[in-house]
Protein backbone atom coordinates (compact mmCIF):
# COMPACT_ATOMS: atom_id res chain seq x y z
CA UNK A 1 0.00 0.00 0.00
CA UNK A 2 1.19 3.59 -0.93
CA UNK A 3 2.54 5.62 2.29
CA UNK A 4 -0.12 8.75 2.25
CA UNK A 5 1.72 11.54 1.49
CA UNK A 6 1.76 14.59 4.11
CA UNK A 7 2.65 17.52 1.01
CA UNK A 8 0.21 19.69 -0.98
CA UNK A 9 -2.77 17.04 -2.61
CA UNK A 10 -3.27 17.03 -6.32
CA UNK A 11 -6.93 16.60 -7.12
CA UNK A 12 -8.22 14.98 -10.06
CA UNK A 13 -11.27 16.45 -12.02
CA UNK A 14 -13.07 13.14 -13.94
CA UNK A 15 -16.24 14.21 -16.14
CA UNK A 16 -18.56 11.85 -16.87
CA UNK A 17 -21.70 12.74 -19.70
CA UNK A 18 -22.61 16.04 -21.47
CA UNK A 19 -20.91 19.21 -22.35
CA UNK A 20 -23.20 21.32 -19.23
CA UNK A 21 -21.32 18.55 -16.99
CA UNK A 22 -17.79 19.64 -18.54
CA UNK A 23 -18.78 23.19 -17.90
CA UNK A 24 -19.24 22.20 -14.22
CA UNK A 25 -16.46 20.60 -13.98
CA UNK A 26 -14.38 23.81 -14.98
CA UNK A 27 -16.11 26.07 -12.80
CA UNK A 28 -15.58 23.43 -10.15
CA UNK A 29 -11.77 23.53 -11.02
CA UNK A 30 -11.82 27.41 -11.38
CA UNK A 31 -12.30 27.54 -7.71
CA UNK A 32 -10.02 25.19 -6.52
CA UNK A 33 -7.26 26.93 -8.31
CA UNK A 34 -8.39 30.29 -7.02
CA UNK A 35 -7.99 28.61 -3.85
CA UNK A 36 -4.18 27.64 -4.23
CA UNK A 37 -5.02 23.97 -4.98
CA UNK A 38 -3.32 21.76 -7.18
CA UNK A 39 -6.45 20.47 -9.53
CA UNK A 40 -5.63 18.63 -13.13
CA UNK A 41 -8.34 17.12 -14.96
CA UNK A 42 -9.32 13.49 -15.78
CA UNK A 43 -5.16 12.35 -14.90
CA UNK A 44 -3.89 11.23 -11.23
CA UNK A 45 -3.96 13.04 -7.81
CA UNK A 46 -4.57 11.92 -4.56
CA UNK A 47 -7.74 13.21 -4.30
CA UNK A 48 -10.65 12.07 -6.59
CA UNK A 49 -13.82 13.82 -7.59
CA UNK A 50 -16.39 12.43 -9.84
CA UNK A 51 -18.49 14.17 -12.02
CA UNK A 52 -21.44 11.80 -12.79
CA UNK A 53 -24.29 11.72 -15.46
CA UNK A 54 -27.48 9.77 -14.39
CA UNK A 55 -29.62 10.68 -17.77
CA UNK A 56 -29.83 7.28 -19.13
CA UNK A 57 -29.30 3.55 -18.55
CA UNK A 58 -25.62 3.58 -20.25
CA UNK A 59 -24.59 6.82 -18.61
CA UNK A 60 -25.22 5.53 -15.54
CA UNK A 61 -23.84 2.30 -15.67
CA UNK A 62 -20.70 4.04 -16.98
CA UNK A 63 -20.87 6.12 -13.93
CA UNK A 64 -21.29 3.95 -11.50
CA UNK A 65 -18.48 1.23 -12.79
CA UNK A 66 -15.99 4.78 -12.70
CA UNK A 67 -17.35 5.09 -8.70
CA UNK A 68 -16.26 1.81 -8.11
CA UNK A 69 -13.38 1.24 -9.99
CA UNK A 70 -11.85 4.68 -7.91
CA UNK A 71 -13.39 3.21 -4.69
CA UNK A 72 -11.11 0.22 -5.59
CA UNK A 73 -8.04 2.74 -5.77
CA UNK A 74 -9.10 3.72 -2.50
CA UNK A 75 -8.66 0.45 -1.03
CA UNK A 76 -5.39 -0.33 -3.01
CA UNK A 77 -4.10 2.84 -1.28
CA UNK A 78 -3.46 4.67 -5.10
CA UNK A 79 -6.06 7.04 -3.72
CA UNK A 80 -6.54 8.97 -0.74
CA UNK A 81 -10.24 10.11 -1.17
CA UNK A 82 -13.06 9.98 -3.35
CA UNK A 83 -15.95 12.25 -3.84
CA UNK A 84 -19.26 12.08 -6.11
CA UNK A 85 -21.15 14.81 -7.75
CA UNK A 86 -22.93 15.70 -10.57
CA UNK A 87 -26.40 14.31 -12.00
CA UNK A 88 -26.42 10.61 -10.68
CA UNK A 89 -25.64 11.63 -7.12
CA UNK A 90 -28.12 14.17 -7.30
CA UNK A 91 -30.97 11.79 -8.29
CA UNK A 92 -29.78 8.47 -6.16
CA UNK A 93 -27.57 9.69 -3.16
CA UNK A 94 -30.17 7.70 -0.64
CA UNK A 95 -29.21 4.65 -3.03
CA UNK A 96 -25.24 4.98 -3.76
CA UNK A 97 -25.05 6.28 0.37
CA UNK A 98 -26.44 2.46 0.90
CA UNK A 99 -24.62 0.38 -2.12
CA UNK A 100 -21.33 2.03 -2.06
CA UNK A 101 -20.79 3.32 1.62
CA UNK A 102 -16.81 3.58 0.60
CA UNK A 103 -17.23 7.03 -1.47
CA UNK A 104 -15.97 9.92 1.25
CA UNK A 105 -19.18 11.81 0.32
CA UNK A 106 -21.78 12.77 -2.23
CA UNK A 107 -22.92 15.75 -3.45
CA UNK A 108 -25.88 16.80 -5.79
CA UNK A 109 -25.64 19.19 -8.82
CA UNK A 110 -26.44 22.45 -6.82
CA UNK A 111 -23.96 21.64 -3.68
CA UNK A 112 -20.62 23.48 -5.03
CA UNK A 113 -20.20 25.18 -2.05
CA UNK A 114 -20.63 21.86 -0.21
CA UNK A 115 -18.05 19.99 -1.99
CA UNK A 116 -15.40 22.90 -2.05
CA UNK A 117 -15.92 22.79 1.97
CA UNK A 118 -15.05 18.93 1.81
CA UNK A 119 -12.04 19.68 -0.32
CA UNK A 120 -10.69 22.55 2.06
CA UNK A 121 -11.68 25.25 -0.25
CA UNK A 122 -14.04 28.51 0.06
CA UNK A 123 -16.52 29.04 -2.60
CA UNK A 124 -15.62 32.59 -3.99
CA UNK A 125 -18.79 34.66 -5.25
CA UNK A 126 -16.85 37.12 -7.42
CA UNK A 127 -15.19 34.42 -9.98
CA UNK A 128 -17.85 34.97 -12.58
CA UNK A 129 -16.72 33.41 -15.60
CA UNK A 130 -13.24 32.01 -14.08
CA UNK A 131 -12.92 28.49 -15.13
CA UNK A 132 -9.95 26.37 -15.51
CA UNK A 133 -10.78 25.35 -19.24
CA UNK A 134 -10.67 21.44 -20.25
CA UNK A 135 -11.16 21.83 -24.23
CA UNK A 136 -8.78 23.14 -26.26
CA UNK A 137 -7.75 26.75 -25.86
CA UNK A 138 -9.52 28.01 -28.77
CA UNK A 139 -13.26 26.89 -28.31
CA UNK A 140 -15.40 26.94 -24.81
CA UNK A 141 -18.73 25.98 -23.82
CA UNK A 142 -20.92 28.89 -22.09
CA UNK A 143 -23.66 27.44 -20.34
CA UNK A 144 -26.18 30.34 -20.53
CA UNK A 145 -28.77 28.60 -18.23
CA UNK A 146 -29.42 25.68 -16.09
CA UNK A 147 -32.35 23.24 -15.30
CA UNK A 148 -35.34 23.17 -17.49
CA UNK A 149 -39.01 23.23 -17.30
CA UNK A 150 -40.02 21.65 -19.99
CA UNK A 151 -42.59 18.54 -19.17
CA UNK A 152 -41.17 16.27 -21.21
CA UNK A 153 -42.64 12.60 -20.22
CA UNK A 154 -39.07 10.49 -21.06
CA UNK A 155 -36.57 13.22 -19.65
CA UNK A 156 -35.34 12.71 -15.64
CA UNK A 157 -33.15 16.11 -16.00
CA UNK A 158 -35.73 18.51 -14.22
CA UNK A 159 -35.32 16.15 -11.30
CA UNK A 160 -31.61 16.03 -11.08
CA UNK A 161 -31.13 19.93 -11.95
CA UNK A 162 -34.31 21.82 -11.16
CA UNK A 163 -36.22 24.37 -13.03
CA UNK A 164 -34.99 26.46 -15.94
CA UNK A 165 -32.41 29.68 -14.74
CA UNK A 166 -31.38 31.95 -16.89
CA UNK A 167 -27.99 33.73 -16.67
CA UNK A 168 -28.32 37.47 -16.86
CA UNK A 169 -26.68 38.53 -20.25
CA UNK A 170 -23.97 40.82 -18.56
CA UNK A 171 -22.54 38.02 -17.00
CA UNK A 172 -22.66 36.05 -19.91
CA UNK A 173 -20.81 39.00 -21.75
CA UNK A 174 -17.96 39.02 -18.71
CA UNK A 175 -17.11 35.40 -18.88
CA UNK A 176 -17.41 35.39 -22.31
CA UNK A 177 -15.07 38.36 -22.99
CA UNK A 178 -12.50 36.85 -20.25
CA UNK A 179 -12.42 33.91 -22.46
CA UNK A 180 -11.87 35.41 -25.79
CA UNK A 181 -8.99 37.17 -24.02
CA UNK A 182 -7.05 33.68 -22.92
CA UNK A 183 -7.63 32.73 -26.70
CA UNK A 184 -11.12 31.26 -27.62
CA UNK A 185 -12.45 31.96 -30.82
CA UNK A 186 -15.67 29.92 -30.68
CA UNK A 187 -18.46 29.64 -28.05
CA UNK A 188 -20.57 26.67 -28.16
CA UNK A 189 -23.86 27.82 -26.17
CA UNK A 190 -25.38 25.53 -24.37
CA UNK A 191 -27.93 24.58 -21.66
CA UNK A 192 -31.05 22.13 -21.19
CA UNK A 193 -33.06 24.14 -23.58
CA UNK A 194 -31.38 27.31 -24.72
CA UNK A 195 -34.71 28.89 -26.34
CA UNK A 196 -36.47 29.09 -23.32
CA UNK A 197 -33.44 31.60 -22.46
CA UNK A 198 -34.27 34.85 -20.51
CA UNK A 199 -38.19 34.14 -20.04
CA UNK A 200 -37.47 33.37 -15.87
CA UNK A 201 -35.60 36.88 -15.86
CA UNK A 202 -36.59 38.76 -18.32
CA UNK A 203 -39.92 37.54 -19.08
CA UNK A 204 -39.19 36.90 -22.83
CA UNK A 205 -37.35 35.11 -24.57
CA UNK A 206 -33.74 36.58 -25.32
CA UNK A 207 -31.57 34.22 -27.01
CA UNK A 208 -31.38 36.71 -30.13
CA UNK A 209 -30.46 39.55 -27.56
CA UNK A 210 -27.82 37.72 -26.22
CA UNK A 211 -26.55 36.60 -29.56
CA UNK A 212 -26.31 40.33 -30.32
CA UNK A 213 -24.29 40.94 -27.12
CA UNK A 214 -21.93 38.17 -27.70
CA UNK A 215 -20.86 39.01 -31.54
CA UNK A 216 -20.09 42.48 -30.00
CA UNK A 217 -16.96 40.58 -28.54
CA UNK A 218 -13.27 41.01 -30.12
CA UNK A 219 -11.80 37.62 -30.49
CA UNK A 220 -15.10 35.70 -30.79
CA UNK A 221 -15.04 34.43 -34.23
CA UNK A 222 -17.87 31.92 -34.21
CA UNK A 223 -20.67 31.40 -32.13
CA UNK A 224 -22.89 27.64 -32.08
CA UNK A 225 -26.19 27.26 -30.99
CA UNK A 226 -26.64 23.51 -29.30
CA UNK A 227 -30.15 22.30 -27.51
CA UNK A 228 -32.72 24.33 -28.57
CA UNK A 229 -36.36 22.90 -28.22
CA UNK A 230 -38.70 23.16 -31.12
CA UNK A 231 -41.81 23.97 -29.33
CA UNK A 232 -42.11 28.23 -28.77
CA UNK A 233 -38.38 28.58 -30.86
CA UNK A 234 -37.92 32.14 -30.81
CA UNK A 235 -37.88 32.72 -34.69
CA UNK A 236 -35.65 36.16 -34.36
CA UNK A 237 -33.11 33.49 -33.53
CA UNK A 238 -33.04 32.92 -37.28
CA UNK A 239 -32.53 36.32 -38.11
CA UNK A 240 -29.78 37.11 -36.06
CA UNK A 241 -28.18 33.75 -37.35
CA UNK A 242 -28.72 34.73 -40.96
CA UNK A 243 -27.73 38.45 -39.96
CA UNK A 244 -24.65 37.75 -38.02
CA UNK A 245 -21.50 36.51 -39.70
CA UNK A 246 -19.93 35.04 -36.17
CA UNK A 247 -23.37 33.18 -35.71
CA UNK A 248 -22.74 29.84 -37.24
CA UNK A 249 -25.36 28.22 -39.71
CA UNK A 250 -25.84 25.58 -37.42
CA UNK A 251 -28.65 24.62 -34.84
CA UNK A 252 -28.69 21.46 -32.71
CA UNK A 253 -32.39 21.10 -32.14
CA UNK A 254 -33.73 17.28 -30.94
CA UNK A 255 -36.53 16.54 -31.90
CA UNK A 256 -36.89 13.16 -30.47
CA UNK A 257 -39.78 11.97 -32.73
CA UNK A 258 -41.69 12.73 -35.87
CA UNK A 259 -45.51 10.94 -34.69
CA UNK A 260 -47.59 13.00 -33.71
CA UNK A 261 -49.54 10.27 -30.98
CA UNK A 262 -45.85 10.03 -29.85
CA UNK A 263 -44.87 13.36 -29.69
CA UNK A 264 -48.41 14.01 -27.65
CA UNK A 265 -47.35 11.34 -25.19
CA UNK A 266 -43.91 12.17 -24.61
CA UNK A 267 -45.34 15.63 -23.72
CA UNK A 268 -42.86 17.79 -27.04
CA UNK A 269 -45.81 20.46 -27.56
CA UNK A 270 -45.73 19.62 -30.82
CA UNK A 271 -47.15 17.56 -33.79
CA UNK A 272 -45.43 16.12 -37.23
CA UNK A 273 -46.71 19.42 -38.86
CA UNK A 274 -45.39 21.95 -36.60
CA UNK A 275 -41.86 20.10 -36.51
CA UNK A 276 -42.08 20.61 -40.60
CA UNK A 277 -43.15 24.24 -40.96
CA UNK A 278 -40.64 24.72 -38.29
CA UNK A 279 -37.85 23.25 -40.10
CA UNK A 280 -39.39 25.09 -43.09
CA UNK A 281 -38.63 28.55 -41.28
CA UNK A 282 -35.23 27.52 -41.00
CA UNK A 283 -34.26 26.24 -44.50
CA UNK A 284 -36.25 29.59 -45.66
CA UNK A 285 -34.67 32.27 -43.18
CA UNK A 286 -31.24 30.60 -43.22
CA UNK A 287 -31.06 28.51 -46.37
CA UNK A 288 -27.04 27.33 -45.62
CA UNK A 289 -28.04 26.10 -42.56
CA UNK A 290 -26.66 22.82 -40.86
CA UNK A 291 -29.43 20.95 -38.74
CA UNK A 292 -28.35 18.32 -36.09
CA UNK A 293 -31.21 16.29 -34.23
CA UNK A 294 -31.57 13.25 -32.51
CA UNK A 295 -34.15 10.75 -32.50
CA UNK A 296 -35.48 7.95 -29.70
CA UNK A 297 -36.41 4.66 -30.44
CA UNK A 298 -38.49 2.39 -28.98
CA UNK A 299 -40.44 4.64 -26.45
CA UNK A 300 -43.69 3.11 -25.43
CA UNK A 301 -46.69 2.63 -27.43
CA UNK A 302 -44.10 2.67 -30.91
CA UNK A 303 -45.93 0.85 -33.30
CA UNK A 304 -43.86 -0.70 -36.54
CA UNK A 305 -46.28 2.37 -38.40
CA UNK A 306 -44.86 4.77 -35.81
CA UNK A 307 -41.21 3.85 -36.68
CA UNK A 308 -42.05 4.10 -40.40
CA UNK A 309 -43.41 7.00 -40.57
CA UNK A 310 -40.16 8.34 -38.40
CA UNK A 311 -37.88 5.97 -41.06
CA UNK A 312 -39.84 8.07 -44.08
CA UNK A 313 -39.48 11.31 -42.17
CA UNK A 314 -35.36 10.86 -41.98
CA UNK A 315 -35.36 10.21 -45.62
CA UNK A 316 -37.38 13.24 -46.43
CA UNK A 317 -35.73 15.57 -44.57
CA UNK A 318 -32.06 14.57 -44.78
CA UNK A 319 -30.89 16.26 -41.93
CA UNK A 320 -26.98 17.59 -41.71
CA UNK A 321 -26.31 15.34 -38.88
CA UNK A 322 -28.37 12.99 -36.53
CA UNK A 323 -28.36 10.67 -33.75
CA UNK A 324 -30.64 7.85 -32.68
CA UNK A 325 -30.96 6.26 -29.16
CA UNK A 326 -33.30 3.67 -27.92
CA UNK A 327 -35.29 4.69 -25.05
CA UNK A 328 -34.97 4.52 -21.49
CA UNK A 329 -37.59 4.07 -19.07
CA UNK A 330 -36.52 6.83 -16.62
CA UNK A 331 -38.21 6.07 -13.33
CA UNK A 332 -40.25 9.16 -11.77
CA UNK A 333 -40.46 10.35 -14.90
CA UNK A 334 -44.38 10.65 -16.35
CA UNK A 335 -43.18 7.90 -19.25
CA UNK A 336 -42.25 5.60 -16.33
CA UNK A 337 -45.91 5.14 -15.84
CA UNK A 338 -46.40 3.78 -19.42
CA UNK A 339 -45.68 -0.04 -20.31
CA UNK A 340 -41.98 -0.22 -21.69
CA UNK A 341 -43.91 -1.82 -24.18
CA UNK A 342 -41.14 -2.11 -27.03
CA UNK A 343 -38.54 -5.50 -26.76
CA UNK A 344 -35.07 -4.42 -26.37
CA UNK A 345 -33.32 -5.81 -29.75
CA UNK A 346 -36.54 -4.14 -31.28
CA UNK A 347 -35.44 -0.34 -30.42
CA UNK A 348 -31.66 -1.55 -31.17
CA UNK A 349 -32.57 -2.67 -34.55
CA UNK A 350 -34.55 0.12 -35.50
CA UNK A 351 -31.66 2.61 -34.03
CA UNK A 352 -30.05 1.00 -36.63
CA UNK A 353 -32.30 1.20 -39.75
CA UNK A 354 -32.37 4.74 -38.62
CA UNK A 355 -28.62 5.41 -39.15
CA UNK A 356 -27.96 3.71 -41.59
CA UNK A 357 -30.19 5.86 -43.68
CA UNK A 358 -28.59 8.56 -42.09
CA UNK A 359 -25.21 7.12 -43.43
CA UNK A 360 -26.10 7.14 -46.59
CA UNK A 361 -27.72 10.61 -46.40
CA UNK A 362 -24.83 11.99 -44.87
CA UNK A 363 -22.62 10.54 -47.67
CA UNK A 364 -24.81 12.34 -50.41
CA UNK A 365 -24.29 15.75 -48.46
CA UNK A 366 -20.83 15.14 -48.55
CA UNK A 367 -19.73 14.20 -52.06
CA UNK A 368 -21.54 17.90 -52.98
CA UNK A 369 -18.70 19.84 -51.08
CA UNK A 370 -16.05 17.97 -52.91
CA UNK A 371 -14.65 21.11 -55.07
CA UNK A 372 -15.71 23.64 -52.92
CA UNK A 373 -14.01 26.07 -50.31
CA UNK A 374 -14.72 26.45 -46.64
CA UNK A 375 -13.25 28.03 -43.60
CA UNK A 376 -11.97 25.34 -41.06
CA UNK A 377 -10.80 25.85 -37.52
CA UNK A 378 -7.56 23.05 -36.90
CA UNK A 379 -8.49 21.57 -34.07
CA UNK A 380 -5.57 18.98 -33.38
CA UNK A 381 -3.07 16.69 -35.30
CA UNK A 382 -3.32 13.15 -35.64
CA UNK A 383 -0.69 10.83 -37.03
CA UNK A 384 0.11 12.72 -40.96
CA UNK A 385 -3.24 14.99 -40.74
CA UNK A 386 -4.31 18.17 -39.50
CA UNK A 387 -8.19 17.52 -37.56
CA UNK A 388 -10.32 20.93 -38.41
CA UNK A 389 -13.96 21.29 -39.08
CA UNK A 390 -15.86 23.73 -40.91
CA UNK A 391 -18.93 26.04 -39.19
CA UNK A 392 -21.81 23.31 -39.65
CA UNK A 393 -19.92 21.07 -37.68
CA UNK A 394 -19.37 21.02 -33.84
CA UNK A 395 -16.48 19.33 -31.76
CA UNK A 396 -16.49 15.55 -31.10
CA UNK A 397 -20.22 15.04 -32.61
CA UNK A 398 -20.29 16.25 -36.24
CA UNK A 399 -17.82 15.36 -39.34
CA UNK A 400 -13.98 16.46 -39.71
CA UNK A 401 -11.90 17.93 -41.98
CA UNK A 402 -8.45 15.97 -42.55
CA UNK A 403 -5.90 17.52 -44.42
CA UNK A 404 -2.12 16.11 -44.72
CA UNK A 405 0.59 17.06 -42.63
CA UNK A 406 3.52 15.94 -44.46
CA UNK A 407 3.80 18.73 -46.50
CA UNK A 408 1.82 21.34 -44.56
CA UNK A 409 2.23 22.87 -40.87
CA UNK A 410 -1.31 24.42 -39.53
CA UNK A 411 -1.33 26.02 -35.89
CA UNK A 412 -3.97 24.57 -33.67
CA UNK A 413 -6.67 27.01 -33.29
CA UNK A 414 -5.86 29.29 -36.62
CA UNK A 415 -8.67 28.83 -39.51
CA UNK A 416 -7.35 28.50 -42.89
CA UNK A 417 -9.16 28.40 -46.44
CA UNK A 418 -9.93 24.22 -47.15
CA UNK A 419 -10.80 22.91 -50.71
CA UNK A 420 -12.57 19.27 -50.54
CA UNK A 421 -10.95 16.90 -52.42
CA UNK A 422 -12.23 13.56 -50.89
CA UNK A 423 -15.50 12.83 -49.20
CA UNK A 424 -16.52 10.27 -46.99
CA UNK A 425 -19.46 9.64 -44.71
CA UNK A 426 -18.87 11.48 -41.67
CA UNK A 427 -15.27 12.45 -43.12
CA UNK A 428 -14.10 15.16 -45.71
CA UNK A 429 -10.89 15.58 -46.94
CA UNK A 430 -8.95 18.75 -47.83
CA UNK A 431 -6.14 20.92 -48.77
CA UNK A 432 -4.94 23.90 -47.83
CA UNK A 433 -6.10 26.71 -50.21
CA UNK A 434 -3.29 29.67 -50.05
């Protein structure tokens, strides 16, 4: 067993889930450091702190098997503590408390304070917008609000992080404008539902105010819109996005389902023709734009005319970029109440059919850029190529832009001018265009 050491303890940041999670995780980090401790993120230290995800079945199997494999550490003596945040504790501490005693202590989503007192730190009020940043220097999340109030029947995140609250826009602006100055040129905006924005505070909705803030800042290059929910979309959103050169033609927007008996019971406020004028407005008002989505499968009462009509839907509308995910019965959630109804290799095989036209979509969309020019942001270099992508595609989700490094050196961060050469399905190929 490792002697405990008596010097200064390094803690390690792990983040488990969604971008808002990462977000948390810097904040969380931002204060430690402000507080003269040693913090690193997702490497080794002697004291642990998990940031967990409890959204769905996977995530929080993931989650838990990351609790226990550090609980493990414990024991071995490779760690000195462990401690458990984020969305899973929030929504099962009475559980974990009783299955996995071993953890030091939990904490729910809205504890910070709480957990900084456990790891001999003082939460400091005035650090708006200090983080200690774990992407890449050049693009940031900015979580713009938190919780949600949406009623949506399949969705357990109103019970792990509360009602929807908005971020007043000057603070936004401050953290924002402290970011641009360590070097980011893109702000991915983000939050449970980032069209309900400003209606708790300013009682409308203001994500095209803020928008009109944020371009305002020197540095800022591009600015991407993830999570907003169809029903009530502010449509002077589109204009600022068509308006706004910084404002990338790009909206991440799930719409979960395409039935309208589906989308009644899972509680969207919508129906198949409102999603389709709706994505009408967009391809009108912004006719370059890039639409992600994502779709469940297999939530209850999905008849094989259900999925059809979604499979037909896909093909029709040949989204930019989607994902597919077979439901989870969520318990306490209003869909728990319903008869999980659809066999498990069912949903999995239809998550399938559903990407695989998306595949072949995606392929389509892809061999028409071959020959034309786009501005890419170099992310990173891998083995002979340069990683970038262009404005309709976000970080770690959406397709990539390789171009050879043999001949060519491109600073990280720095955008240069890309001509396709080579498509692929979720991969294009390029060259530098001097």
């Amino acid at each position: 067993m490792r002697t405990k050491s008596t010097g200064k303890k390094k803690i390690n940041v792990i983040t488990l889930g969604c971008s808002k999670n990462v977000y948390d995780s810097e904040v969380l980090m931002g204060q430690l450091k402000a507080n003269g401790k040693e913090v690193v993120h997702e490497q080794s230290g002697d004291i642990v702190v998990i940031n967990t995800c409890g959204f769905i079945d996977n995530a929080k199997e993931e989650s838990i098997d990351t609790i226990l494999d550090y609980v493990q550490r414990k024991e071995d003596g490779l760690v000195e503590k462990v401690f458990v945040t984020g969305c899973l504790s929030e929504r099962y501490k009475p559980d974990l408390l009783e299955q996995i005693p071993d953890v030091d202590q939990y904490f729910g989503t809205r504890e910070l304070p709480l957990l900084l007192k456990a790891l001999g730190a003082d939460y400091k009020h005035e650090l708006v917008g200090e983080r200690l940043t774990t992407t890449p220097r050049h693009y940031a999340y900015l979580k713009i609000a938190e919780g949600c109030d949406r009623p949506c029947s399949f969705c357990a995140i109103p019970l792990m992080r509360g009602g929807n609250v908005s971020r007043p826009i000057e603070d936004l602006v401050e953290e924002a404008t402290k970011l641009a100055k360590k070097g980011t040129k893109e702000l991915i905006l983000i939050a449970q539902d980032l069209t309900y924005y400003g209606l708790d505070i300013y009682k409308k909705r203001e994500l095209a105010s803020l928008l009109k803030e944020l371009v305002k800042i020197e540095g800022i290059e591009w600015i991407r819109l993830h999570y907003a929910f169809p029903a009530g979309f502010p449509e002077d959103v589109l204009d600022v996005i068509r308006e706004e050169p910084k404002v990338c033609n790009y909206i991440d927007i799930p719409l979960q389902h395409i039935s309208t008996k589906l989308l009644k019971s899972m509680r969207r406020g919508t129906t198949h023709e409102k999603t389709n004028a709706l994505l009408d407005a967009f391809r009108t008002k912004v006719p370059d734009m890039a639409i992600r989505t994502t779709l469940i499968c297999g939530y209850p009462g999905e008849t094989e005319e259900d999925f059809q009509e979604m499979k037909a839907w896909v093909q029709e509308q040949k989204f930019d970029r989607l994902g597919c995910f077979t439901y989870s019965h969520e318990e306490n959630t209003h869909a728990y109440n319903l008869v999980d109804d659809v066999p498990e290799e069912v949903k999995q095989q239809r998550v399938e059919e559903i990407m695989e036209i998306q595949s072949q979509i995606s392929y389509d969309l892809n061999q028409e850029k071959i020959g034309k020019q786009f501005k890419v942001m170099i992310d990173r270099k891998e083995g002979d190529n340069f990683i970038g992508r262009t404005e309709y595609d976000s970080p770690d989700v959406d397709n990539e832009v390789l171009i050879s490094a043999v001949d060519t050196y491109l600073p990280i961060g720095d955008f240069v001018t890309v001509e396709i050469i080579e498509a692929y399905e979720f991969d294009l190929i390029g060259k530098v265009i001097d």
